[in-house]
Protein backbone atom coordinates (compact mmCIF):
# COMPACT_ATOMS: atom_id res chain seq x y z
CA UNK A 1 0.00 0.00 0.00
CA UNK A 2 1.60 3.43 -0.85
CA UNK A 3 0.80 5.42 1.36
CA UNK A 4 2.99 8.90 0.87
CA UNK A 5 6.33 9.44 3.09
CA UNK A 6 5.00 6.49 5.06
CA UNK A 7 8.50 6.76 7.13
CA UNK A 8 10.87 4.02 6.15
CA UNK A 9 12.67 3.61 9.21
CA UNK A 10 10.09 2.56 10.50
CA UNK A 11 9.64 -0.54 7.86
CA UNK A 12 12.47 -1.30 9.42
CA UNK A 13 11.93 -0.93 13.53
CA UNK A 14 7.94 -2.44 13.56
CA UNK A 15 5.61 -5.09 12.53
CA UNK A 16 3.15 -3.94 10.73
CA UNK A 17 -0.57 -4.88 10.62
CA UNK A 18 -1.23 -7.39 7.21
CA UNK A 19 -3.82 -4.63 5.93
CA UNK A 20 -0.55 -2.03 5.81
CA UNK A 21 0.92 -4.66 3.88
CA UNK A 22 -1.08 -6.39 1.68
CA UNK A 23 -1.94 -5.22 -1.56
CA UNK A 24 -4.88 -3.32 -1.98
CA UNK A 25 -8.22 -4.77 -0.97
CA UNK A 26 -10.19 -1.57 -0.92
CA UNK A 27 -12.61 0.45 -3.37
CA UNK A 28 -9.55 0.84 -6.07
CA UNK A 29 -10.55 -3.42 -6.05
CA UNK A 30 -13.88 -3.09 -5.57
CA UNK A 31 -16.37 -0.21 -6.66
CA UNK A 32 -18.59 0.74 -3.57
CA UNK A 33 -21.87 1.87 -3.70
CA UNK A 34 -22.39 5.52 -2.90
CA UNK A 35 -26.55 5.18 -1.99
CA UNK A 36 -25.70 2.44 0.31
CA UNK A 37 -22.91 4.11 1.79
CA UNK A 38 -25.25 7.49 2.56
CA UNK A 39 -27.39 5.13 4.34
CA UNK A 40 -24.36 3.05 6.56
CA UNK A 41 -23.07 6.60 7.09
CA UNK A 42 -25.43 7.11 9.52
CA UNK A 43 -23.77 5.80 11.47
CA UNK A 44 -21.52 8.05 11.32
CA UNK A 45 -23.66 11.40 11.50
CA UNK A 46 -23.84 11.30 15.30
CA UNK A 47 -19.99 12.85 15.07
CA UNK A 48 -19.13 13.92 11.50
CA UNK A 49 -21.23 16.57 9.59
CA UNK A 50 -21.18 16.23 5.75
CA UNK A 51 -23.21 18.67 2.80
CA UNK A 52 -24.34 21.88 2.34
CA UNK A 53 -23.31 24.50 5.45
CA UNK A 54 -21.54 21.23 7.01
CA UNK A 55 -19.52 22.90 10.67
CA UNK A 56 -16.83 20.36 12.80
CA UNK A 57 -19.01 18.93 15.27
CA UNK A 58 -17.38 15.45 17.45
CA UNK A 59 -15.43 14.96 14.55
CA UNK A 60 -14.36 17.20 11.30
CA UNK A 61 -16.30 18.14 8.27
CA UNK A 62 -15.65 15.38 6.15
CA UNK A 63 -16.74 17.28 2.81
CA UNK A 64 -13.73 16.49 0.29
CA UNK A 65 -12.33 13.82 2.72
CA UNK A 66 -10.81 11.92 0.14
CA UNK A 67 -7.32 13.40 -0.77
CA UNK A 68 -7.17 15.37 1.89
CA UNK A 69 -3.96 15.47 4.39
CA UNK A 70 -4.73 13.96 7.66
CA UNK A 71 -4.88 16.24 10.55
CA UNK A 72 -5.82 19.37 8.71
CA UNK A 73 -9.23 20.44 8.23
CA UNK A 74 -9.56 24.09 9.69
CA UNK A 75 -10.95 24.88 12.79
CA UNK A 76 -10.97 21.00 14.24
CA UNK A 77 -9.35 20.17 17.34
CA UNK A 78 -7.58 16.41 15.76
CA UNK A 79 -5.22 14.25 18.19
CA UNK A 80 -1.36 15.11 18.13
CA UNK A 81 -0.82 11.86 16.51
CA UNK A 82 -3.26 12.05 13.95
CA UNK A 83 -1.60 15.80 12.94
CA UNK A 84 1.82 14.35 13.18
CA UNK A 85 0.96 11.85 10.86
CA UNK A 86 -0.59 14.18 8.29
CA UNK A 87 2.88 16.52 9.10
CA UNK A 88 4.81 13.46 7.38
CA UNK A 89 3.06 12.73 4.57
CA UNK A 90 -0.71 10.50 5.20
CA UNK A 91 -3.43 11.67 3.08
CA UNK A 92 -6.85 10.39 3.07
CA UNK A 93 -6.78 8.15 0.01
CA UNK A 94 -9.47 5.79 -0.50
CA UNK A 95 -7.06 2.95 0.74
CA UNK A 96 -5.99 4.63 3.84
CA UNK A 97 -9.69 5.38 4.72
CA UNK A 98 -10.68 1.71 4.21
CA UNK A 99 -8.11 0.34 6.64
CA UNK A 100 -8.49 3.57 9.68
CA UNK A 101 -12.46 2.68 9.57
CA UNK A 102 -11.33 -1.10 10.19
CA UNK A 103 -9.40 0.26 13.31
CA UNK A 104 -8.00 3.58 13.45
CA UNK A 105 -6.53 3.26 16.82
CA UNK A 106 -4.01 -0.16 15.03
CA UNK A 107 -3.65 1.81 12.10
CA UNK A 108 -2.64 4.93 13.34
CA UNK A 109 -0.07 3.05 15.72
CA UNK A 110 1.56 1.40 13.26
CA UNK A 111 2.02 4.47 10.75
CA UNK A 112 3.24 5.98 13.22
CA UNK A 113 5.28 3.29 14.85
CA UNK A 114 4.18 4.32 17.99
CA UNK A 115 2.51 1.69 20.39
CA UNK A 116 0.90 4.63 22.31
CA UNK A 117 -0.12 6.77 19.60
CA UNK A 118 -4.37 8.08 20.21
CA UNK A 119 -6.80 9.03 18.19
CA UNK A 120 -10.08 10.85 19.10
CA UNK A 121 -12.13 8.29 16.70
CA UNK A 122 -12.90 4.44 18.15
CA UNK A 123 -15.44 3.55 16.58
CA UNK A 124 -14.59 0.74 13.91
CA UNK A 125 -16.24 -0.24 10.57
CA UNK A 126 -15.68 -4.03 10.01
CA UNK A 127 -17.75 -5.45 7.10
CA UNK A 128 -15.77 -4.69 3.95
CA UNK A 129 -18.50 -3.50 1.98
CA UNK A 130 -19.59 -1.23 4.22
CA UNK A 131 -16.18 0.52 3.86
CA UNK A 132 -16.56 0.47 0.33
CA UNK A 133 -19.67 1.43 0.20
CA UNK A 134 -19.05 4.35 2.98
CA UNK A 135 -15.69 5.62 0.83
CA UNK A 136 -17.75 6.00 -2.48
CA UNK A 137 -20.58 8.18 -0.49
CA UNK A 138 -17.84 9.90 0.70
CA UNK A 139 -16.05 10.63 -2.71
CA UNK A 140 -19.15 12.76 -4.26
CA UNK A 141 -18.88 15.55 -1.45
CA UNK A 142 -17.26 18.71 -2.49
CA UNK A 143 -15.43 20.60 -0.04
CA UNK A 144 -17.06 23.59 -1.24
CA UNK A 145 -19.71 22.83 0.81
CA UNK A 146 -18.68 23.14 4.04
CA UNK A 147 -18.92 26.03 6.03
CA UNK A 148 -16.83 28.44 4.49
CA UNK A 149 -15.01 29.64 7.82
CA UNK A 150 -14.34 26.25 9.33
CA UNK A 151 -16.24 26.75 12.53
CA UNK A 152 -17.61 24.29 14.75
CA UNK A 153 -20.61 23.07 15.42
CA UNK A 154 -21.51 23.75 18.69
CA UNK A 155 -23.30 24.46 21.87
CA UNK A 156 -23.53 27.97 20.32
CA UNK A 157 -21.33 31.22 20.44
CA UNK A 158 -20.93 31.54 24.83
CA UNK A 159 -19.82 34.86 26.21
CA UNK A 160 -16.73 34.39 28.59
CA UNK A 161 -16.36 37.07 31.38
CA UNK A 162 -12.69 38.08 30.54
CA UNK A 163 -12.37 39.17 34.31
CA UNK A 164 -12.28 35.26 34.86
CA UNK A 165 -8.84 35.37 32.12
CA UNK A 166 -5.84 34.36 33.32
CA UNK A 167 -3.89 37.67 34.19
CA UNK A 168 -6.60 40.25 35.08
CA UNK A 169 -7.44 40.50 38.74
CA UNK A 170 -9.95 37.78 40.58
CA UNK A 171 -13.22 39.61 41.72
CA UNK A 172 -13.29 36.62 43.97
CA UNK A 173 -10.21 37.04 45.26
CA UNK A 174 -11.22 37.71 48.92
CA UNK A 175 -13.68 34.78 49.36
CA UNK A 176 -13.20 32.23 51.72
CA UNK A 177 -12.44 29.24 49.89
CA UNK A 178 -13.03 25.39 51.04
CA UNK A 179 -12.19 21.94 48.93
CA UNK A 180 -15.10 19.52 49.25
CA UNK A 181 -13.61 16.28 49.33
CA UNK A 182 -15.46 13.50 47.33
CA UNK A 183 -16.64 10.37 47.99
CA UNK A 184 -18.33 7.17 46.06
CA UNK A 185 -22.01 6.83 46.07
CA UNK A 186 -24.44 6.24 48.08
CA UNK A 187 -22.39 7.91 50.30
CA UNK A 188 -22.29 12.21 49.95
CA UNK A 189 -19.77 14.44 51.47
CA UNK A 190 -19.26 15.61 54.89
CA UNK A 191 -21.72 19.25 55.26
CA UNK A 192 -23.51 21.29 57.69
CA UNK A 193 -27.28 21.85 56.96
CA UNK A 194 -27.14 25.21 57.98
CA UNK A 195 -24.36 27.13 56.10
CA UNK A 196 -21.77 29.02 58.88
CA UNK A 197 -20.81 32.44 58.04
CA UNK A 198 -20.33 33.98 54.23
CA UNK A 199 -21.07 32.35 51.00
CA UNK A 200 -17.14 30.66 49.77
CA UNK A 201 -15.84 29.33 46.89
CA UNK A 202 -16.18 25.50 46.81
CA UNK A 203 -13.20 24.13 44.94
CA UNK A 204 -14.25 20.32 43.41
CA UNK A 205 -12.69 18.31 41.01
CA UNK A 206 -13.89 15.87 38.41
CA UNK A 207 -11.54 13.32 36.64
CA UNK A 208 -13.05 11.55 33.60
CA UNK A 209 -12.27 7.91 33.81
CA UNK A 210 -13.50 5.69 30.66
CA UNK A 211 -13.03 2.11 31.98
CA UNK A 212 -14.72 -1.20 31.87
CA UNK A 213 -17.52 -2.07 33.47
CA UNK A 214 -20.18 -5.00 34.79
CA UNK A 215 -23.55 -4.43 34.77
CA UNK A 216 -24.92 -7.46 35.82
CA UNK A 217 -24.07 -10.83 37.74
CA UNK A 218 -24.18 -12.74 34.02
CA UNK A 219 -20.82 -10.29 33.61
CA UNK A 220 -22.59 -7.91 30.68
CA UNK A 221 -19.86 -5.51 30.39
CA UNK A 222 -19.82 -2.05 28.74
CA UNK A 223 -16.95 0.47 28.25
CA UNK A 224 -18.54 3.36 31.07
CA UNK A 225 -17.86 6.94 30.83
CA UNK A 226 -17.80 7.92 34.36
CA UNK A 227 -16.76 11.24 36.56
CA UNK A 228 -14.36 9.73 38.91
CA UNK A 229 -15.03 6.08 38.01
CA UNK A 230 -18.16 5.71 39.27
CA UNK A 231 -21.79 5.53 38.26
CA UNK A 232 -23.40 7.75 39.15
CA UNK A 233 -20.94 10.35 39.76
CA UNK A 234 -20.15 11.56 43.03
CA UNK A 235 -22.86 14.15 45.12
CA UNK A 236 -21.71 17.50 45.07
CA UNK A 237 -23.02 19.54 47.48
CA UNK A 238 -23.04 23.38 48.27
CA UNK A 239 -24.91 26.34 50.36
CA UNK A 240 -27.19 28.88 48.19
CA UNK A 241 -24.70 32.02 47.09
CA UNK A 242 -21.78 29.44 46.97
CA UNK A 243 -19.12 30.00 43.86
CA UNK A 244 -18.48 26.39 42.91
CA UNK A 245 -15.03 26.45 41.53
CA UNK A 246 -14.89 23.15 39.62
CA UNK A 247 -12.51 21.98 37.49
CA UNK A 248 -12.80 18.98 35.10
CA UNK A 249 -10.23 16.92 33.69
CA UNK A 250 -9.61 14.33 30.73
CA UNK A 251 -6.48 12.18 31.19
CA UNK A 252 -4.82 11.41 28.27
CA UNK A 253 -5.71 7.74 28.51
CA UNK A 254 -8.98 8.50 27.62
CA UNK A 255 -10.47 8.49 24.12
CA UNK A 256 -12.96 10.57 24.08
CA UNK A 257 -14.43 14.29 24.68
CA UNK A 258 -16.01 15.21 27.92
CA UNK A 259 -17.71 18.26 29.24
CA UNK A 260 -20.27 18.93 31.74
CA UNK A 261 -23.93 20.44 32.22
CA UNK A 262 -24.76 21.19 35.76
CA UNK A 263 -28.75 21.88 35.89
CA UNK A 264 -27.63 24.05 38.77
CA UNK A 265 -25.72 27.12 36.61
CA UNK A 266 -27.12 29.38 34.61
CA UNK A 267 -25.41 30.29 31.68
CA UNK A 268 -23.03 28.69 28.44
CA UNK A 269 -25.68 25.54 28.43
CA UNK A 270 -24.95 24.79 32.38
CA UNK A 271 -21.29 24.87 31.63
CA UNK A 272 -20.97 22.98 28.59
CA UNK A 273 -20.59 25.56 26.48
CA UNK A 274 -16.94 26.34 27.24
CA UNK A 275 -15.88 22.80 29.10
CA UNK A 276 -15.38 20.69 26.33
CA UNK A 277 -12.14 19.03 26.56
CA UNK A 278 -10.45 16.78 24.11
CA UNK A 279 -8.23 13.81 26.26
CA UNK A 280 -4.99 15.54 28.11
CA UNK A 281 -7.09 19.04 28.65
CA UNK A 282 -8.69 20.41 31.31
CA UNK A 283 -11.31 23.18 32.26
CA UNK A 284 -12.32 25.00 34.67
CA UNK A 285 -15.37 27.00 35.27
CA UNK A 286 -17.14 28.97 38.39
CA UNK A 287 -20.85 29.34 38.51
CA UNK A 288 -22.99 31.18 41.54
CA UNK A 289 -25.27 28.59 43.29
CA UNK A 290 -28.65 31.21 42.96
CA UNK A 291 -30.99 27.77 43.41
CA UNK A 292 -31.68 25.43 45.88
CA UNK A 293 -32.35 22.18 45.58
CA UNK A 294 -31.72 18.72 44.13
CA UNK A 295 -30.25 19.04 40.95
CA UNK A 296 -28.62 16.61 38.16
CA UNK A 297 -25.36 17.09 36.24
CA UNK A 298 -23.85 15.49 33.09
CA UNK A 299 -22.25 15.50 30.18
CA UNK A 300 -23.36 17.23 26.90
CA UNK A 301 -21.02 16.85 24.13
CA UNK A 302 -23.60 17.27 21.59
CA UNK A 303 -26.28 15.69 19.09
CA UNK A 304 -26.12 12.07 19.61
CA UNK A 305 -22.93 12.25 21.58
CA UNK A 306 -25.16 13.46 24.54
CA UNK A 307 -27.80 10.89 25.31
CA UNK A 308 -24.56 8.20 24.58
CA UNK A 309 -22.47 9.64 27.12
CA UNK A 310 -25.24 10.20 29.36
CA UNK A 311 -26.11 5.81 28.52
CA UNK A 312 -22.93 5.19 29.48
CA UNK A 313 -22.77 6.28 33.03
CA UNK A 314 -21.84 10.23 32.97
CA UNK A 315 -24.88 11.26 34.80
CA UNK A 316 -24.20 13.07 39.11
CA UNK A 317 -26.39 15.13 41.33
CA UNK A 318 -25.53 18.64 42.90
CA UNK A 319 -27.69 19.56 46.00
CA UNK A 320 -27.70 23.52 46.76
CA UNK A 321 -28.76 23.86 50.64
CA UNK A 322 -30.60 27.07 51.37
CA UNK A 323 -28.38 28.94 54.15
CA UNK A 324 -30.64 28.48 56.82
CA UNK A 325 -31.25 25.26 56.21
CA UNK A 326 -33.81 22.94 54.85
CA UNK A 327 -37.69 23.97 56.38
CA UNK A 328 -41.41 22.98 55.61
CA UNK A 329 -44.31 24.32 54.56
CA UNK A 330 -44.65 26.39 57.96
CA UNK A 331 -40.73 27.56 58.24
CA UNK A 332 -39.75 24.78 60.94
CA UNK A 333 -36.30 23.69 60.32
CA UNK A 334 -35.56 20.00 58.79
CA UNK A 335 -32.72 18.43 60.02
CA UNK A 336 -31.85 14.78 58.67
CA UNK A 337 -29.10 12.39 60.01
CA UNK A 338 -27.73 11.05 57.18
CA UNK A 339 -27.96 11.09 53.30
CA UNK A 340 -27.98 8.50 51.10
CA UNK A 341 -27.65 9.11 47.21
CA UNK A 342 -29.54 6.83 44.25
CA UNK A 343 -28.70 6.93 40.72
CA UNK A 344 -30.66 5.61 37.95
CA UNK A 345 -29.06 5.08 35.29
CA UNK A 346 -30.68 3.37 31.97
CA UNK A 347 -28.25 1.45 29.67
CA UNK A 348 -28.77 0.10 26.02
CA UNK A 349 -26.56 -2.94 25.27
CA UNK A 350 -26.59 -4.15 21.85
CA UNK A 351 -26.80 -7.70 20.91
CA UNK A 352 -25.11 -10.05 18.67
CA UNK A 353 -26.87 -12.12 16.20
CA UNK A 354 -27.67 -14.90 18.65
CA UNK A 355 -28.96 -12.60 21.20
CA UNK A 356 -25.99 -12.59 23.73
CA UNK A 357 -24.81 -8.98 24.80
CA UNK A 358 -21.95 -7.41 23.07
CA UNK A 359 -18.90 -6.31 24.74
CA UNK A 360 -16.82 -4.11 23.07
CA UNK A 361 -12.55 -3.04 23.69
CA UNK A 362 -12.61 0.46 23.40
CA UNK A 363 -15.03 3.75 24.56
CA UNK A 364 -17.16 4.67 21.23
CA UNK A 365 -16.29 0.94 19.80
CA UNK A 366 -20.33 0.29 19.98
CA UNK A 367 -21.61 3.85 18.93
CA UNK A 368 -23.28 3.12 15.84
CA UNK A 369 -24.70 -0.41 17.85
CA UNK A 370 -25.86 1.79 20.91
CA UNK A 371 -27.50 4.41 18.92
CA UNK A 372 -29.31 1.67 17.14
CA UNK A 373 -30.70 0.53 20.59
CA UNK A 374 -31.21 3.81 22.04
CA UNK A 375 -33.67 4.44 19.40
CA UNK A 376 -35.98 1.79 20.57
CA UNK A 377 -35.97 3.88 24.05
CA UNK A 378 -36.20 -0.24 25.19
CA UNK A 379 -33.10 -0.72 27.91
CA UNK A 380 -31.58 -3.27 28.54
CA UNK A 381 -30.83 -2.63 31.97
CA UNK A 382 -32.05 0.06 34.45
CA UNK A 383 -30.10 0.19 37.69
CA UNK A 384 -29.23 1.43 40.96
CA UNK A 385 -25.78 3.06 41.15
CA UNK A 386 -24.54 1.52 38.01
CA UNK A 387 -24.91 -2.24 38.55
CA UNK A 388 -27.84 -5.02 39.49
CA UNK A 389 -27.81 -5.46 43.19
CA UNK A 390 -25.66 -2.52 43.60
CA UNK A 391 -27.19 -1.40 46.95
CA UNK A 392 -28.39 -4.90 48.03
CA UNK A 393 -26.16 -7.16 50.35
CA UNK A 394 -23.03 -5.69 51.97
CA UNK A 395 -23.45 -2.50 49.80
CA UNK A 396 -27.06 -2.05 51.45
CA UNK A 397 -27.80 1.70 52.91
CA UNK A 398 -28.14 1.33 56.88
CA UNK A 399 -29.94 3.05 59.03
CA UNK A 400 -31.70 2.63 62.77
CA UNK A 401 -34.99 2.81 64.46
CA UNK A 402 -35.60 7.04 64.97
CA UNK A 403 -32.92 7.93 62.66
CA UNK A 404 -34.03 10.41 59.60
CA UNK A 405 -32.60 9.74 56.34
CA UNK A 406 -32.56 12.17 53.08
CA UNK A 407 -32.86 9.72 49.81
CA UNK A 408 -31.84 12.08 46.98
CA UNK A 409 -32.86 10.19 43.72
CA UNK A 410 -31.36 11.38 40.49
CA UNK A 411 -32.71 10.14 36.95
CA UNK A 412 -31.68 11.65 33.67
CA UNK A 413 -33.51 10.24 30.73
CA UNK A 414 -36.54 8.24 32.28
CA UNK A 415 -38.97 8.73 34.71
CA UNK A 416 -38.98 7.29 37.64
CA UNK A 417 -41.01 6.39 40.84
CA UNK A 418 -38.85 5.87 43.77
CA UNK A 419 -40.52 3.69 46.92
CA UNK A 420 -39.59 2.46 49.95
CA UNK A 421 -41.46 -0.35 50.73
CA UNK A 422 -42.40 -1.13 54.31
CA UNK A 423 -41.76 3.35 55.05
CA UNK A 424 -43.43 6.35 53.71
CA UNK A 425 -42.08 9.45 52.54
CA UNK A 426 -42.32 11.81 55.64
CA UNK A 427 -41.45 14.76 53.47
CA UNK A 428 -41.14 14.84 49.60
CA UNK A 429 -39.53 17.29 46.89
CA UNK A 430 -40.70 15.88 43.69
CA UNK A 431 -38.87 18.44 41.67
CA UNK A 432 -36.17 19.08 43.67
CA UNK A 433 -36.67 22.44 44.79
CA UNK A 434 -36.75 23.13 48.67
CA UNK A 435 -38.32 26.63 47.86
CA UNK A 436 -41.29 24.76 47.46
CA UNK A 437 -43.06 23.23 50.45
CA UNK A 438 -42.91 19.64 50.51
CA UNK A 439 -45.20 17.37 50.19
CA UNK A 440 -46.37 14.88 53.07
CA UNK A 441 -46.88 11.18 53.84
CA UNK A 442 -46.21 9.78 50.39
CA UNK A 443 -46.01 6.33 49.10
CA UNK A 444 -44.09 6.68 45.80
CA UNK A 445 -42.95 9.80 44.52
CA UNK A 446 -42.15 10.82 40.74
CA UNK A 447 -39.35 12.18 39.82
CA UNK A 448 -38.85 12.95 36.39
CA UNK A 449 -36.47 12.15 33.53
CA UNK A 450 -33.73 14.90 33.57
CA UNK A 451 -33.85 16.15 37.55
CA UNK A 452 -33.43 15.00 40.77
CA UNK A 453 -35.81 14.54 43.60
CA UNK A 454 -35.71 14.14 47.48
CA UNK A 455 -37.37 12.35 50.37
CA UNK A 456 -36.83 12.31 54.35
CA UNK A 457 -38.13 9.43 56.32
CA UNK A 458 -37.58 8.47 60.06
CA UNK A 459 -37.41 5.09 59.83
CA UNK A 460 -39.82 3.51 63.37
CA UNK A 461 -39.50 -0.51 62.23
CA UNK A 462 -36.28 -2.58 61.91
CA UNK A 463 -35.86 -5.00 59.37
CA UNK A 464 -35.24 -5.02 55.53
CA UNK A 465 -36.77 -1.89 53.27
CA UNK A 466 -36.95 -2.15 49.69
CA UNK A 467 -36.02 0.73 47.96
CA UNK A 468 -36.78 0.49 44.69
CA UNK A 469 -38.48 1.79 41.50
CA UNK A 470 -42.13 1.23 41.56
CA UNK A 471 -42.28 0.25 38.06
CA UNK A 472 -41.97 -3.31 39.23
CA UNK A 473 -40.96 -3.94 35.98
CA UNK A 474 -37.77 -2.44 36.00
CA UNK A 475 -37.14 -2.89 39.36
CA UNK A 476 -37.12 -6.81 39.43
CA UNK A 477 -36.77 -7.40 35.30
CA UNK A 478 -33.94 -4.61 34.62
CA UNK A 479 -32.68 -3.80 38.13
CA UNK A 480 -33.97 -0.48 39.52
CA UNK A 481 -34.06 -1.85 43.29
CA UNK A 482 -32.05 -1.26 46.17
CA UNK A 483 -32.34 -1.93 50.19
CA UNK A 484 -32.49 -0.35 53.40
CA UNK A 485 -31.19 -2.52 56.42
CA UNK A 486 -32.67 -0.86 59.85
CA UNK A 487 -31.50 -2.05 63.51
CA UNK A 488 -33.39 -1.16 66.35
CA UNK A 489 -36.09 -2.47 68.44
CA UNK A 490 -40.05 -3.84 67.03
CA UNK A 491 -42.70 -1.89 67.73
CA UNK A 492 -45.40 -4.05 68.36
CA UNK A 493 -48.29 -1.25 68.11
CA UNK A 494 -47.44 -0.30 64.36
CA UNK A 495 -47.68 -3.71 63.52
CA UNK A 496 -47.54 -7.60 64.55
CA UNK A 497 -48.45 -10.92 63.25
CA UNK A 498 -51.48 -12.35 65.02
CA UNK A 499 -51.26 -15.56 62.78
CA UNK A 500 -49.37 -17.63 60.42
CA UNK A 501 -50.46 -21.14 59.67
CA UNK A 502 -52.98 -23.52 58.32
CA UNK A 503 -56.40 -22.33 56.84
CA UNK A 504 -58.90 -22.05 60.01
């Protein structure tokens, strides 16, 4: 295959992959199909923008693709390797096309010769056709078609306070700052209910970790896209008039771009409008906490990207305390003793030809198969922080006779109807917001797709609580169930068993 200035040192100091040796096996030996490839490049759309007005979106404009030098089209953000390579000579011929979209992470590695070498693009085109059929589509787009400037599709244009630059003075610069420390759900960080002197800046940090993992006991694995490296992402939590000070990283391990939306800003799209970070980058933004109440964060990268991300485990919660403290409908302070934190996550796992999950190597490997399944808003699994039986057993929440809990629930796509079976919900905020009075004595709340709710209960029998969602469906079928373990003494007068036995 001659592909130009391919370095010949490196002929020399690697093994190279059969399909960078072999002779050709791509569209020069076998005409695609150009209709069938507009239709397979579908599954491509969720990144790459092609046509009339096209803008980089995920990936470049890939108007005039073919012949082009790698690395170059203006305005797109490409991987170091990916630039270097174009830098030394790899164009976008039909043959080199054909054997990236069969793996671009081997093929980039070995025309590069380096065994670490990244690229921003995983997902993989394997049936050879397809390929064909996806290069020939590609071949009738003119690059005079794309957006004549080169600009990105995005979020839209977001104004950036320049007083937040690097160099000009901090406006914040006298506020008393604190660094909540994180921890893994269920579990939420160390706070006072009643905030103790001024509003501060909160500093908080967010690591995007893409790494495998289980779903289920049958060992149905997925590639997750998690803040911190877990599902759901850890509870943030702040006092009304706080400056949250978070910054959000993307190790270069990872594959793909991250950002965040936190339904507690306001402004630039809840922060995704200027977070987006390619792998090795980082962001930081501050936002004023003006709301209180329950409120759900995750990432946004845009068009299909978002709901896939969000599938794939990048969904938190961010609770904003008033200062004075939680109260109800008639101003009386509401004090809990501990909080416990529930994500539900829904998760679309494609399936192979015999009807056996799919596990894929790499983050974006199953995009096109996800998307496919995401469609048919039909999950495959709907859990409890991340996993089947994920609060059940040793991971159960705890509690005791007289103690008050606060369940904060947290759903982003579907609606849910979180129960405790066995309790009652002393004191409910469907929607989140603890401006509004609660609600009382409730058996099931709803909280809906894209928010969080909460729910206090003083728990007055020991034993075993379900904690689940009341679509029984999902709870036993798909996994939206959880438990509550109480200690403490019976009370016979809220209820006892009179009789267990044979028919009288």
């Amino acid at each position: 295959m001659n592909y130009p200035t391919l370095h010949k040192k490196l002929l020399g100091m690697i093994v190279l992959p059969a399909y960078l040796l072999a002779a050709p096996t791509s569209p020069s030996a076998q005409e695609g199909d150009p209709a069938a490839g507009e239709k397979i490049f579908r599954k491509c759309a969720s990144c790459h923008r092609v046509g009339e007005g096209a803008k980089n979106a995920t990936g470049p404009v890939l108007n005039g693709i073919v012949g082009r030098q790698t690395g170059s089209y203006e305005g797109y953000k490409y991987s170091k390797s990916l630039i270097s390579a174009g830098e030394n000579g790899l164009v976008w011929s039909s043959e080199a096309i054909f054997d990236w979209l069969a793996n671009p992470r081997d093929f980039i590695r070995a025309y590069t010769g380096d065994p670490m070498a990244r690229t921003k693009m995983s997902f993989k085109l394997g049936d050879e056709q397809q390929r064909r059929d996806v290069i020939a589509y590609l071949g009738t787009l003119s690059p005079q078609d794309a957006a004549a400037d080169g600009s990105s599709m995005s979020h839209g244009d977001t104004p950036f306070d320049d007083k937040m630059a690097a160099g000009n003075v901090d406006p914040l610069a006298d506020m008393e700052r604190v660094r909540q420390e994180l921890v893994l759900p269920p579990n939420v960080p160390q706070h006072d209910q009643v905030a103790k002197g001024d509003p501060k800046i909160v500093e908080i940090e967010l690591i995007v970790e893409e790494k495998p993992w289980m779903l289920d006991s049958d060992g149905t694995t997925v590639v997750a896209l998690t803040y911190n490296g877990s599902i759901p992402a850890p509870m943030l939590i702040v006092h009304q008039d706080d400056i949250v000070e978070l910054t959000l990283k993307n190790p270069d391990s990872n594959l793909m771009e991250h950002n965040i939306d936190l339904h507690a800003a306001t402004g630039a799209l809840g922060g995704a409008g200027i977070t987006t970070i390619a792998p090795g980058e980082e962001s930081m933004i501050r936002f004023k906490a003006t709301k209180t109440g329950t409120f759900l964060y995750h990432c946004a990268p845009e068009g299909s990207m978002t709901p896939y991300h969000v599938t794939h485990g990048m969904t938190g919660a961010i609770t904003v305390l008033p200062r004075d403290g939680i109260k109800d409908e008639n101003g009386k302070l509401l004090t809990y003793d501990k909080m416990y934190y529930v994500g539900e996550n829904d998760f679309y796992v494609p399936r192979d030809e015999n009807g056996d999950f799919k596990t894929y190597e790499d983050a974006g490997e199953d995009l096109g198969d996800w998307i496919e399944v995401m469609k048919t808003l039909l999950p495959s699994h709907v859990v409890f922080n991340g996993r089947v039986g994920a609060l059940t057993g040793e991971n159960a929440m705890t509690s005791e006779v007289g103690e008050t809990v606060m369940f904060v629930h947290v759903t982003a796509n579907r609606d849910s109807r979180p129960h405790l079976i066995g309790g009652h919900l002393d004191y409910a905020w469907e929607t989140g917001s603890f401006i509004s009075p609660p609600l009382r004595d409730l058996e099931t709340m709803l909280v809906r797709g894209g928010s969080a709710g909460a729910a206090m209960y003083t728990f007055l029998q020991p034993g075993v609580y379900a904690y689940l969602n009341h679509n029984l469906i999902e709870a036993v079928e798909l996994g939206a169930a959880g438990h509550v373990v109480v200690k403490g003494e019976w009370n016979d007068e809220l209820m006892q068993q009179v009789y267990l036995g044979p028919l009288k």
